[in-house]
Structures are given as structure tokens and as C-alpha cells.
N, C-alpha and C. Protein backbone atom coordinates (compact mmCIF):
# COMPACT_ATOMS: atom_id res chain seq x y z
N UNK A 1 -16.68 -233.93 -103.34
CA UNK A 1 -15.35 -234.45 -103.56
C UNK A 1 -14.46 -234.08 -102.37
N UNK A 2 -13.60 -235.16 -102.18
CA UNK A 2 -12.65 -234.99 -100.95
C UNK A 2 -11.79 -233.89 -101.03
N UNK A 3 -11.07 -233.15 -100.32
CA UNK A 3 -9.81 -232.29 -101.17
C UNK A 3 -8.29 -233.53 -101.12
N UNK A 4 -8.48 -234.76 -100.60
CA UNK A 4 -7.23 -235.59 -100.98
C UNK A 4 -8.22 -236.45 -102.00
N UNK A 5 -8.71 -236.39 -102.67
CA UNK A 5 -9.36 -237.19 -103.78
C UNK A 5 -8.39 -236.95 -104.95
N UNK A 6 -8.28 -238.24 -105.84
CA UNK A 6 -7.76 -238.02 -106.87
C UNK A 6 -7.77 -236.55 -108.04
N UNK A 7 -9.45 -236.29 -108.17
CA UNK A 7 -9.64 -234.89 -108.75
C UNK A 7 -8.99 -233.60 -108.41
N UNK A 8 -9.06 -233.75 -107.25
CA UNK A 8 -8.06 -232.33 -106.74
C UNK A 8 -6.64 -232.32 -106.01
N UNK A 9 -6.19 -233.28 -106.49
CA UNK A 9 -4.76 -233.58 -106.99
C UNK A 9 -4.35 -233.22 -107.82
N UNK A 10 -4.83 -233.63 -109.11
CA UNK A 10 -4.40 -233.43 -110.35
C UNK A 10 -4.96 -231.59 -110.53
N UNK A 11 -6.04 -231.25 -110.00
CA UNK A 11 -5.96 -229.94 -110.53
C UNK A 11 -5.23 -229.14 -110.09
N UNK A 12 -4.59 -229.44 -108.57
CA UNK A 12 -3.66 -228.44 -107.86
C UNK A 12 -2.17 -229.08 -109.07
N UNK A 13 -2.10 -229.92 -109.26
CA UNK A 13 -0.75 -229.93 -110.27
C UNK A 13 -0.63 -229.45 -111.57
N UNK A 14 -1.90 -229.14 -112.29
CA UNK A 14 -2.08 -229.00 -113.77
C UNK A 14 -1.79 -227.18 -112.93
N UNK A 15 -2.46 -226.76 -111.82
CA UNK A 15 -2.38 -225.30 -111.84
C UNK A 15 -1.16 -224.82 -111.21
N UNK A 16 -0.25 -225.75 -110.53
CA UNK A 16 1.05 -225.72 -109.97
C UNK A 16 1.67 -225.44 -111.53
N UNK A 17 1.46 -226.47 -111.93
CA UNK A 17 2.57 -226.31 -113.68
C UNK A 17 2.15 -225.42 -114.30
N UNK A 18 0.86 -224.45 -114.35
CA UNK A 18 0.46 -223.36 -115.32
C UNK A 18 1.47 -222.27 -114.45
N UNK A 19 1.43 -222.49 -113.08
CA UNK A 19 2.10 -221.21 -112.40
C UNK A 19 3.45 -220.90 -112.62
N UNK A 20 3.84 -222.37 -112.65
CA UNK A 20 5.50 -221.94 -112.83
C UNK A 20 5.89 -221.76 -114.42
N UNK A 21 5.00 -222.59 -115.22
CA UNK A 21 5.35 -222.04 -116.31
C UNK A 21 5.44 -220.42 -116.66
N UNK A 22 3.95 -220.21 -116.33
CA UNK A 22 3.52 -218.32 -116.57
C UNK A 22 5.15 -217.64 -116.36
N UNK A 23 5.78 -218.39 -114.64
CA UNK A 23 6.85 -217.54 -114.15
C UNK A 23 8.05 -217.43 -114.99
N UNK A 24 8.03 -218.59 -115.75
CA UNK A 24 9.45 -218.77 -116.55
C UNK A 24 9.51 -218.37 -117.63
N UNK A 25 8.70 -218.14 -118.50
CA UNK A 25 7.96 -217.48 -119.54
C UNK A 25 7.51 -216.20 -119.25
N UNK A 26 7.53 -215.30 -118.54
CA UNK A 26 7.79 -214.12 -117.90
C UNK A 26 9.13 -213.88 -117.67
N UNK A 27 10.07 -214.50 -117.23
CA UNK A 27 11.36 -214.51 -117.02
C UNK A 27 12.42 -214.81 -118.32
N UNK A 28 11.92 -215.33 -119.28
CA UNK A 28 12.67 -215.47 -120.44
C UNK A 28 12.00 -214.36 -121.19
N UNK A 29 11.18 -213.90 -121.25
CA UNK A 29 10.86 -212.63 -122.07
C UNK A 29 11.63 -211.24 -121.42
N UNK A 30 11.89 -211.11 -120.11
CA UNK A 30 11.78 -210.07 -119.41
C UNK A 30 13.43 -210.10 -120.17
N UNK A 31 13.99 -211.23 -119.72
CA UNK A 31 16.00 -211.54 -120.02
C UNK A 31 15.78 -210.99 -121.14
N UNK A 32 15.25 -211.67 -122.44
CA UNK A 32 15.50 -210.75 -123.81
C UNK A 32 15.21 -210.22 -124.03
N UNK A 33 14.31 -209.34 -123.30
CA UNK A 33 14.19 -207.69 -123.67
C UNK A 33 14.89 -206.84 -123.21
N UNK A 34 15.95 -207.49 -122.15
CA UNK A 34 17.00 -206.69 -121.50
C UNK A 34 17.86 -207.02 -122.50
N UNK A 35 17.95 -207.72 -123.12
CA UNK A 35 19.31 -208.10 -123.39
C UNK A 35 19.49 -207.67 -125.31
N UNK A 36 18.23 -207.18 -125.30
CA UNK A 36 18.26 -206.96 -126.72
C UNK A 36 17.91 -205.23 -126.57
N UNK A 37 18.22 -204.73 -125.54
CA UNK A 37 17.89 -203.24 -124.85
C UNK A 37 16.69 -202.40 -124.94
N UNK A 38 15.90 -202.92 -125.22
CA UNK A 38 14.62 -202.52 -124.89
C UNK A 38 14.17 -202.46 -123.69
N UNK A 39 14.56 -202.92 -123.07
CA UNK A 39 14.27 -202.32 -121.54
C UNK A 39 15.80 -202.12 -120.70
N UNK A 40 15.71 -200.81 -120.71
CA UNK A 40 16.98 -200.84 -120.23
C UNK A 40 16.71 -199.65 -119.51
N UNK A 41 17.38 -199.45 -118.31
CA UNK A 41 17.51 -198.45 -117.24
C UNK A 41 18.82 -197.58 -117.62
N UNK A 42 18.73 -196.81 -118.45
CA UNK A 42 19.57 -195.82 -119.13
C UNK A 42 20.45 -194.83 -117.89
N UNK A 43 19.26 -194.29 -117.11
CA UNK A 43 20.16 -193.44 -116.09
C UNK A 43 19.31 -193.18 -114.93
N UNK A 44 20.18 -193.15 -113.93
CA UNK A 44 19.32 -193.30 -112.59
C UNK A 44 18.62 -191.86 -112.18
N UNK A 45 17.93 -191.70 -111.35
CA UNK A 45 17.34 -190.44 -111.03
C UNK A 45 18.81 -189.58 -110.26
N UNK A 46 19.62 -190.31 -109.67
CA UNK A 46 20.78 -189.41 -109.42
C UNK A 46 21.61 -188.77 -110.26
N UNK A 47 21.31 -189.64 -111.29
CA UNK A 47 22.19 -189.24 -112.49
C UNK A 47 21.78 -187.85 -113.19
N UNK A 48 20.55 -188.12 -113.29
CA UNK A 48 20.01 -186.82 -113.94
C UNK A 48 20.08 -185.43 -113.63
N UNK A 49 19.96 -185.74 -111.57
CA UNK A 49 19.93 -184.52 -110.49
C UNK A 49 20.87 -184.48 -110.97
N UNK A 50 22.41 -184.88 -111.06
CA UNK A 50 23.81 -184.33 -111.06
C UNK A 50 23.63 -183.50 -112.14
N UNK A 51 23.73 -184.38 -113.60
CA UNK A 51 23.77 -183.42 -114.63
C UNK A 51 22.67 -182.05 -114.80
N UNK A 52 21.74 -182.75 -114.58
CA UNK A 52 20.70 -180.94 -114.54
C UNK A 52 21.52 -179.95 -113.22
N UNK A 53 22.24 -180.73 -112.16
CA UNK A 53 23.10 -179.34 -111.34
C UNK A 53 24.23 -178.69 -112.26
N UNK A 54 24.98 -179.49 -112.88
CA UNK A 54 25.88 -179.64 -113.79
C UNK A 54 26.29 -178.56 -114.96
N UNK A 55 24.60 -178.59 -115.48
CA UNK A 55 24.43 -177.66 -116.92
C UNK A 55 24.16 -176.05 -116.68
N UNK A 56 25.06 -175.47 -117.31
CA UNK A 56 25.05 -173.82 -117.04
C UNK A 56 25.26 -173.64 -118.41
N UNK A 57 24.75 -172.11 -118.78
CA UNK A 57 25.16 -171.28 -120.03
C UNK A 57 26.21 -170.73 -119.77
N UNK A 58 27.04 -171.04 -120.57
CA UNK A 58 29.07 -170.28 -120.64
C UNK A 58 28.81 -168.44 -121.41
N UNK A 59 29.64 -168.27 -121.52
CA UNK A 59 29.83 -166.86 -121.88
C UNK A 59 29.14 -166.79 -122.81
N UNK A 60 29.31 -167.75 -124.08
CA UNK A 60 29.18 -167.57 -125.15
C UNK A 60 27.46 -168.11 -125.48
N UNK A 61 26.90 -168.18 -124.72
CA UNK A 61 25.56 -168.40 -124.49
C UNK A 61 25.37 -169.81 -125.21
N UNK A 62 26.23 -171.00 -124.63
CA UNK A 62 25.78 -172.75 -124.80
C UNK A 62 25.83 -173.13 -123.53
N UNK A 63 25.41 -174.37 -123.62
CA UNK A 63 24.69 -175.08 -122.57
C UNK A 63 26.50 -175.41 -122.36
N UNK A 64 26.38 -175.59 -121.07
CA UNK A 64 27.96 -176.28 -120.71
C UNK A 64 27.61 -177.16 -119.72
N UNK A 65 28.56 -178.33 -119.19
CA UNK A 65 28.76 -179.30 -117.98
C UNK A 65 29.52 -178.49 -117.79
N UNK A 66 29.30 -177.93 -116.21
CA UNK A 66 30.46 -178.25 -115.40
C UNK A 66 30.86 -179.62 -114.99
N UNK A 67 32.76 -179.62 -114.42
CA UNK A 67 33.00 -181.03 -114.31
C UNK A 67 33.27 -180.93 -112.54
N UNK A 68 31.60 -181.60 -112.46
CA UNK A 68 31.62 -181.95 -110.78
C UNK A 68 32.04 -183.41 -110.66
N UNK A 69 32.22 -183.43 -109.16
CA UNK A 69 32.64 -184.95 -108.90
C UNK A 69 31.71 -185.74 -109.40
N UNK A 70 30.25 -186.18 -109.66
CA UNK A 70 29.64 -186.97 -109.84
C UNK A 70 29.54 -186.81 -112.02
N UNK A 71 29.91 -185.90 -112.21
CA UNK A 71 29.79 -185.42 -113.74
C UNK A 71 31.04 -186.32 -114.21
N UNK A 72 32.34 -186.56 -113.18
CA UNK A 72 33.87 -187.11 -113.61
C UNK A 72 33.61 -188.42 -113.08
N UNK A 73 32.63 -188.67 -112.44
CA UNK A 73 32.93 -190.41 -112.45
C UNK A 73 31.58 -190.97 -113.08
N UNK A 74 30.32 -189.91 -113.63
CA UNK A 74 29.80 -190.78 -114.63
C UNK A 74 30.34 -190.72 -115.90
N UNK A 75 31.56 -189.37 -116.36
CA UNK A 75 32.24 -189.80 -117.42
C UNK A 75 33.42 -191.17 -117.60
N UNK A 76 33.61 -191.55 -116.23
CA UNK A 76 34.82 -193.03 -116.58
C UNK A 76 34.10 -194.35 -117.31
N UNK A 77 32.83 -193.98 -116.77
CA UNK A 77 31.78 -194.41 -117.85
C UNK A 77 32.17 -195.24 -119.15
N UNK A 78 32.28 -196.17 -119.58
CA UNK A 78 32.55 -196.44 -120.69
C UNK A 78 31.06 -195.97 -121.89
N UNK A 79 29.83 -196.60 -120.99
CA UNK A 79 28.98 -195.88 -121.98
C UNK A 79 28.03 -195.04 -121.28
N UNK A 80 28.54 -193.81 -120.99
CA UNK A 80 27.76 -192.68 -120.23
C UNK A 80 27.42 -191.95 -121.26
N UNK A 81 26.52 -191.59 -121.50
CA UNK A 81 25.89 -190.56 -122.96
C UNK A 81 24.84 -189.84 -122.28
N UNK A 82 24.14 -189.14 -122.67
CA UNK A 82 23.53 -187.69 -123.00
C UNK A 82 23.15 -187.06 -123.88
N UNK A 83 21.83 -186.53 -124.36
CA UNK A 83 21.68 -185.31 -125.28
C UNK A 83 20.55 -184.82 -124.90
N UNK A 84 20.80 -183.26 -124.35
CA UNK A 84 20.09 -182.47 -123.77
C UNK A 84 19.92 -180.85 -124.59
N UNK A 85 18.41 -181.12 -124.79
CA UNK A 85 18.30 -179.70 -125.27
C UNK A 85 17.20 -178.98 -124.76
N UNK A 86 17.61 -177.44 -124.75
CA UNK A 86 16.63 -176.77 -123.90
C UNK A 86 15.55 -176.05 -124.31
N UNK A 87 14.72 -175.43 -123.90
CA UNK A 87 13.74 -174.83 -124.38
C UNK A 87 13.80 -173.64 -125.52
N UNK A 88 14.94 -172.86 -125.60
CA UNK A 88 16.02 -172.22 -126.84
C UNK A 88 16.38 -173.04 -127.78
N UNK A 89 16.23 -174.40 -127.98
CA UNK A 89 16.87 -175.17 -128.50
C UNK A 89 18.26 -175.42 -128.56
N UNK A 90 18.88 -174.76 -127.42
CA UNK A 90 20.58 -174.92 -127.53
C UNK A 90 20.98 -177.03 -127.42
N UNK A 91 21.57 -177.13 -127.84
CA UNK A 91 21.51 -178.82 -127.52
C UNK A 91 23.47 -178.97 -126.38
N UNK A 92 23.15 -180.18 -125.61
CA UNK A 92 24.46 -180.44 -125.19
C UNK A 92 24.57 -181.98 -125.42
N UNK A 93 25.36 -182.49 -126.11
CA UNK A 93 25.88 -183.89 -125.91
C UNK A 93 27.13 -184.24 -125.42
N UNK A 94 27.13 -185.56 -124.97
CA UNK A 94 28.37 -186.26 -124.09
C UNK A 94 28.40 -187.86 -124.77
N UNK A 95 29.31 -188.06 -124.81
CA UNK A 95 29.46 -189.85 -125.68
C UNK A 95 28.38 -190.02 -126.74
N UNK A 96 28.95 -191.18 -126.89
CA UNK A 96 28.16 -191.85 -128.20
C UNK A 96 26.69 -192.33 -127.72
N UNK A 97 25.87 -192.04 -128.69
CA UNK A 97 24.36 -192.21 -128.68
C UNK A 97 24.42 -193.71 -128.64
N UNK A 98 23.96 -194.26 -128.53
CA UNK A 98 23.92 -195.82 -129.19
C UNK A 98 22.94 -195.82 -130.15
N UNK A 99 22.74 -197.09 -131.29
CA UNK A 99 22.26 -197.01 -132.54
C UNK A 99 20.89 -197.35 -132.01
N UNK A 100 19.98 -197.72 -130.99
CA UNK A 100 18.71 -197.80 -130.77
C UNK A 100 17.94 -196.88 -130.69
N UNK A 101 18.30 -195.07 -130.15
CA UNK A 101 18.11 -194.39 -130.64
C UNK A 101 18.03 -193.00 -131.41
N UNK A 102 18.63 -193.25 -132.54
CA UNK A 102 18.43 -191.99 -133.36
C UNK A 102 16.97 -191.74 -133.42
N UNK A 103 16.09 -192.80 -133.96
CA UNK A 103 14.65 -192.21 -134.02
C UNK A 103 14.11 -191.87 -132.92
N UNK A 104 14.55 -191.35 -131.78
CA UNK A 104 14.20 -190.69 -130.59
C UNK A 104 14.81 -189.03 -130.75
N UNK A 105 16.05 -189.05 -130.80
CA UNK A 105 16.84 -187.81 -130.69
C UNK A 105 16.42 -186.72 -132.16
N UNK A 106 15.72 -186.83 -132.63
CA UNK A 106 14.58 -185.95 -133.58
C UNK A 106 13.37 -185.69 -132.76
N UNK A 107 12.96 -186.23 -131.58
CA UNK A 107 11.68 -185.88 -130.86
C UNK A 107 12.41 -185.35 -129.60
N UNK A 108 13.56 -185.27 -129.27
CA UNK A 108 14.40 -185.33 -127.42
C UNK A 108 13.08 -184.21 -127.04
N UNK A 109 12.72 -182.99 -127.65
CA UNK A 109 12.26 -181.61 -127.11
C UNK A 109 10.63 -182.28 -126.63
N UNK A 110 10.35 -183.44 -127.31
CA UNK A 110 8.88 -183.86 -126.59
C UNK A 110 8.84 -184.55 -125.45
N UNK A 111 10.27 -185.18 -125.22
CA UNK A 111 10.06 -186.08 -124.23
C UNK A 111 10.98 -185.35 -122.93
């Protein structure tokens, strides 16, 4: 068979249309799983360095934030949250959890 023959025409188009479909259908799943927060990028690796520089034991032996520059502008945050607990089990929270997960924050010490 030729490669300009009718036959391999049609198969480079039936596999052109499987490709872009696959892509768009990858792309509408990926959108609503963002968008229904299941995949969501919660906090950046900078974020974390700050707050783990951040967290000290106060007098009274709890976990405390200090308020560094990067601690005061991820609090302008409308939804900046946190819940950190340590190997003592002392816990520290900051904002509201969101309702996706509580059934996480009963395991925080495994993960």
C-alpha cells in the first residue's frame, strides 16, 4: 500500500481524532478535579520552609508561629490554613480547615 493511498489516510485521521480526543478528555477530567479540589496544590514547598522556620516552643511549652515576613503575608491569605502537630503531640492551627478534610486531620501524625 502507498502511504498517499486511500487506506492510510483514513488511518492517520481515525488516529489524529483518537489523539486529540485522549487530549481533551484528559483535560476535562484534570479541570474537574481541580475544580472540585481534589487536586489541589495546598502549599508550596516555600511555604512550608517558612512555617517550619516559623514554629518555636513559647514559655509555656506550645508550639508557637513566630510572625515573620513570609508568616504575615501568607496570613493576608484569605484561605491560608495549617494544622501542625509534633511528635509530643502538641498541635498548632491557623485558619479554617476546609470541609474536604476533617477525615485527614485524625491521621495529620501519619502523614
Amino acid at each position: 500500500m502507498k502511504s498517499s493511498s486511500l487506506g492510510w489516510r483514513l488511518i492517520r485521521r481515525v488516529v489524529l481524532i483518537h489523539v486529540v480526543l485522549a487530549a481533551l478528555m484528559t483535560a476535562v477530567v484534570l479541570t474537574g478535579l481541580a475544580i472540585s479540589g481534589i487536586v489541589v496544590d495546598e502549599a508550596s514547598a516555600e511555604q512550608i520552609v517558612a512555617i517550619e522556620k516559623a514554629i518555636h516552643v513559647d514559655a509555656n511549652g506550645r508550639l508557637a508561629l513566630r510572625e515573620t515576613r513570609a508568616v504575615a503575608a501568607m496570613k493576608a491569605t484569605r484561605d491560608f490554613w495549617f494544622v501542625l502537630r509534633d511528635a509530643d503531640g502538641r498541635e498548632l492551627r491557623h485558619g479554617v480547615l476546609p470541609a474536604e478534610y476533617p477525615a485527614l486531620e485524625a491521621r495529620i501524625g501519619e502523614l
